[in-house]
C-alpha atoms as a PDB file:
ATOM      1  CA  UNK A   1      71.824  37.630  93.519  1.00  0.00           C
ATOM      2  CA  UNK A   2      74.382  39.586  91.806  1.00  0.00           C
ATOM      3  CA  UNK A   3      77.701  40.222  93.604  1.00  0.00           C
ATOM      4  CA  UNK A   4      77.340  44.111  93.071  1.00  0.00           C
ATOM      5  CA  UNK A   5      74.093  43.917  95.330  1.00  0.00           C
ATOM      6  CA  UNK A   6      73.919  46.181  98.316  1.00  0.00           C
ATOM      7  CA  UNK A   7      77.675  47.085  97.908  1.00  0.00           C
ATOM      8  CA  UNK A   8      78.823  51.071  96.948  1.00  0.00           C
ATOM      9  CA  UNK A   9      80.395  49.967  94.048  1.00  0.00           C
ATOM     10  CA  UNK A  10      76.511  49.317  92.745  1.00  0.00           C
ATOM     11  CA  UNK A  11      75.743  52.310  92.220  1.00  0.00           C
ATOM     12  CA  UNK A  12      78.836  53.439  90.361  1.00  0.00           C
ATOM     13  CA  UNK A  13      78.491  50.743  88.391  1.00  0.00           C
ATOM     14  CA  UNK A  14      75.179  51.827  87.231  1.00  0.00           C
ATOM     15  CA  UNK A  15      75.707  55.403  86.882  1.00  0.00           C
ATOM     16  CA  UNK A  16      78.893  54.147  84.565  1.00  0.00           C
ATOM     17  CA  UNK A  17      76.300  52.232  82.551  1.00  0.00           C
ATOM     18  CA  UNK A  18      74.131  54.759  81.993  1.00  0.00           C
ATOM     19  CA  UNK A  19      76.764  56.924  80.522  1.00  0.00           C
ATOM     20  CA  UNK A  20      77.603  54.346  77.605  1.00  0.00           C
ATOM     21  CA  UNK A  21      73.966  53.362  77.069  1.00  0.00           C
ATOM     22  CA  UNK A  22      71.930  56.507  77.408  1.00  0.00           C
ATOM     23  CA  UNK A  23      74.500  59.072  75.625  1.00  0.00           C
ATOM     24  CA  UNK A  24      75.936  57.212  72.916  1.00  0.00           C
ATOM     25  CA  UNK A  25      75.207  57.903  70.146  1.00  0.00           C
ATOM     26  CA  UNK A  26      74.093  61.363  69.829  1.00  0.00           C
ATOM     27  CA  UNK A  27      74.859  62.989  72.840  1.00  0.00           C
ATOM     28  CA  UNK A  28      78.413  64.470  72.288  1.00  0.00           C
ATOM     29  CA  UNK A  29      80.132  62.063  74.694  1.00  0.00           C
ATOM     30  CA  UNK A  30      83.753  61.447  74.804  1.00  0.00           C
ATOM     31  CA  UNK A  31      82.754  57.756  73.889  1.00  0.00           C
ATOM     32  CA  UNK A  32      80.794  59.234  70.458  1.00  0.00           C
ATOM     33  CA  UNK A  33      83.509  61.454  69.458  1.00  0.00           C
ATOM     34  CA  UNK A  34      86.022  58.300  69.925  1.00  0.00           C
ATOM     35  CA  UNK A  35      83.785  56.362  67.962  1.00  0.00           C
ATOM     36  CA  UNK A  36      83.402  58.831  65.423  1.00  0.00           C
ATOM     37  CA  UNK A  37      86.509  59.809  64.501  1.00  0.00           C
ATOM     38  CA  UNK A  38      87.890  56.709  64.367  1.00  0.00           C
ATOM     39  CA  UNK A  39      84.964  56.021  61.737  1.00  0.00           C
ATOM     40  CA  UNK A  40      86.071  59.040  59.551  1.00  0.00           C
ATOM     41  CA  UNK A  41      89.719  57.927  60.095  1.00  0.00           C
ATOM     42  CA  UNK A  42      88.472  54.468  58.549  1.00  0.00           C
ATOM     43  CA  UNK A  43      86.918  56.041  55.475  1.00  0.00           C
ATOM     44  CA  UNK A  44      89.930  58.639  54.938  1.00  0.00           C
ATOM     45  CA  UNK A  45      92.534  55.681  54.839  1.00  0.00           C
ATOM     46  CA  UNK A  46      89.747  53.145  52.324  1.00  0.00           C
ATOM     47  CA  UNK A  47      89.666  56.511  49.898  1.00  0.00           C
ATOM     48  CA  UNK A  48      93.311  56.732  49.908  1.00  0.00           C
ATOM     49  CA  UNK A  49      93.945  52.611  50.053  1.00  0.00           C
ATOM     50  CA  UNK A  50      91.352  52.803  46.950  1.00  0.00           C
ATOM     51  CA  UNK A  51      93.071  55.617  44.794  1.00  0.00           C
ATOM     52  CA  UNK A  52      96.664  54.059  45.324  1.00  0.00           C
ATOM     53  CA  UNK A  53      95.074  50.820  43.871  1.00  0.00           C
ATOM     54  CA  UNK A  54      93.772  52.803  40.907  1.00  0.00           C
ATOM     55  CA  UNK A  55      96.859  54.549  40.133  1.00  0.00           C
ATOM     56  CA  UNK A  56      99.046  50.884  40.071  1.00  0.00           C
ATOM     57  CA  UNK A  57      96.037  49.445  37.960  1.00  0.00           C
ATOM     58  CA  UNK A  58      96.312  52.417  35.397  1.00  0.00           C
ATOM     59  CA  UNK A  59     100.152  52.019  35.261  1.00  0.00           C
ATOM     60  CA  UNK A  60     100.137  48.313  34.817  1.00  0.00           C
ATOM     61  CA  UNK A  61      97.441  48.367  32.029  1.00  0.00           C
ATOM     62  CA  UNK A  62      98.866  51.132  30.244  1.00  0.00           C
ATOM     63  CA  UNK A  63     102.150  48.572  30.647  1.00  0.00           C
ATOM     64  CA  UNK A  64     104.312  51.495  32.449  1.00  0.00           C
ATOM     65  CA  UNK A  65     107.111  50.416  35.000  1.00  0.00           C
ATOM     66  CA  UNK A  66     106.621  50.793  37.702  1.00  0.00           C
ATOM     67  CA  UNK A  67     109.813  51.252  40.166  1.00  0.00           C
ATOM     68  CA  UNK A  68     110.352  49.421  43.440  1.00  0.00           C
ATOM     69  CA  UNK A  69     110.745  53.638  44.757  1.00  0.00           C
ATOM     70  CA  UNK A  70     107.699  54.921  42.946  1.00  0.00           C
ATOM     71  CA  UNK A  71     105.761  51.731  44.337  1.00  0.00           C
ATOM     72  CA  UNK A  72     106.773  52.943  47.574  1.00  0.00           C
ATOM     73  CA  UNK A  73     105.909  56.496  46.988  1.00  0.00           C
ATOM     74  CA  UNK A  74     102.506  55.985  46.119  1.00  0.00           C
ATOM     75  CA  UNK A  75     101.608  53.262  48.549  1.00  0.00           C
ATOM     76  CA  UNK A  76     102.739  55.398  51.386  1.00  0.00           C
ATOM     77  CA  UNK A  77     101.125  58.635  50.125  1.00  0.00           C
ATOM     78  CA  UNK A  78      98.129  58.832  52.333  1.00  0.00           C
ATOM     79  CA  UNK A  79      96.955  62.484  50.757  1.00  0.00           C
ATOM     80  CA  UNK A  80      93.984  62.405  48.917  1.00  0.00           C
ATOM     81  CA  UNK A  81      94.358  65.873  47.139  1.00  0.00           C
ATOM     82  CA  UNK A  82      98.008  63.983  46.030  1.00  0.00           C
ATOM     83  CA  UNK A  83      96.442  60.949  45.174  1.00  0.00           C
ATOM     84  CA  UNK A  84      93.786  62.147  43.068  1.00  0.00           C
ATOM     85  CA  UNK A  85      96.683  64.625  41.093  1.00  0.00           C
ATOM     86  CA  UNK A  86      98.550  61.462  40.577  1.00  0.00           C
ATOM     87  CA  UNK A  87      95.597  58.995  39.423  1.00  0.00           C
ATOM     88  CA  UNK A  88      94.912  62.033  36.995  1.00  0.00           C
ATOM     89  CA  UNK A  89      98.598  62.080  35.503  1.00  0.00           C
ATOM     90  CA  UNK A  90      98.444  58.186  35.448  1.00  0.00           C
ATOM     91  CA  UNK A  91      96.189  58.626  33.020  1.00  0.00           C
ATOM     92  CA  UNK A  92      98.542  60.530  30.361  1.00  0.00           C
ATOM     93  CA  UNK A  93     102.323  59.888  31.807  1.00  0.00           C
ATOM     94  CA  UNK A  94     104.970  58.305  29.999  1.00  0.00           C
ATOM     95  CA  UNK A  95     107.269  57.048  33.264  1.00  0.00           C
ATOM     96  CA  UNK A  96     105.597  56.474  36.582  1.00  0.00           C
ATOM     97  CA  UNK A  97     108.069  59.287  37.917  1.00  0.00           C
ATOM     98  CA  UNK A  98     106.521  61.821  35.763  1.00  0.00           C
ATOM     99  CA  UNK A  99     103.307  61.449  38.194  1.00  0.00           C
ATOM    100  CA  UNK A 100     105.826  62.851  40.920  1.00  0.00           C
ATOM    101  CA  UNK A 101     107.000  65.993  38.893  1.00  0.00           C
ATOM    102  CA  UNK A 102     105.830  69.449  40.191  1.00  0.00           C
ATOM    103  CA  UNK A 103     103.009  71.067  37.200  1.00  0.00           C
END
């Protein structure tokens, strides 16, 4: 017998149940929307993880310095409209803080 069994709280327990089984996913619940954004949170932040390791793979092969502050500056950048600017300059710059200067 299950200690829920003939007690109010039973039935509150089920209705709660039925919420997180029967309406996620799919139904718009608070639970799915939770879910879901952290989800495209998660890819947003692999992208931009991703495109920082490009640009420090591009400036160590083409043997540019790279400065403990421009290190910084590009690790922290979580912009992906930034990133992808800079990964495109690391492709041509001279100095790791020419990827910083305004076109």
């Amino acid at each position: 017998m299950s200690p829920l069994e003939n007690t109010p709280v039973r039935d509150t327990w089920r209705e709660l149940e039925k919420m997180v089984a029967t309406y996620f996913p799919g139904r718009g619940t608070l639970f799915e929307e939770t879910y879901l954004e952290g989800k495209a949170e998660g890819k947003v932040e692999g992208k931009a993880e991703s495109q920082v390791e490009l640009i420090l793979r591009v400036l160590e092969k083409r043997g540019i310095p790279i400065t403990p502050d421009a290190r910084e500056r590009i690790t922290s950048c979580t912009d992906l409209d930034t990133l992808t600017r800079w990964f495109d300059r690391s492709l041509t710059v001279a100095t790791a803080q020419e990827l910083f200067s305004e076109e």
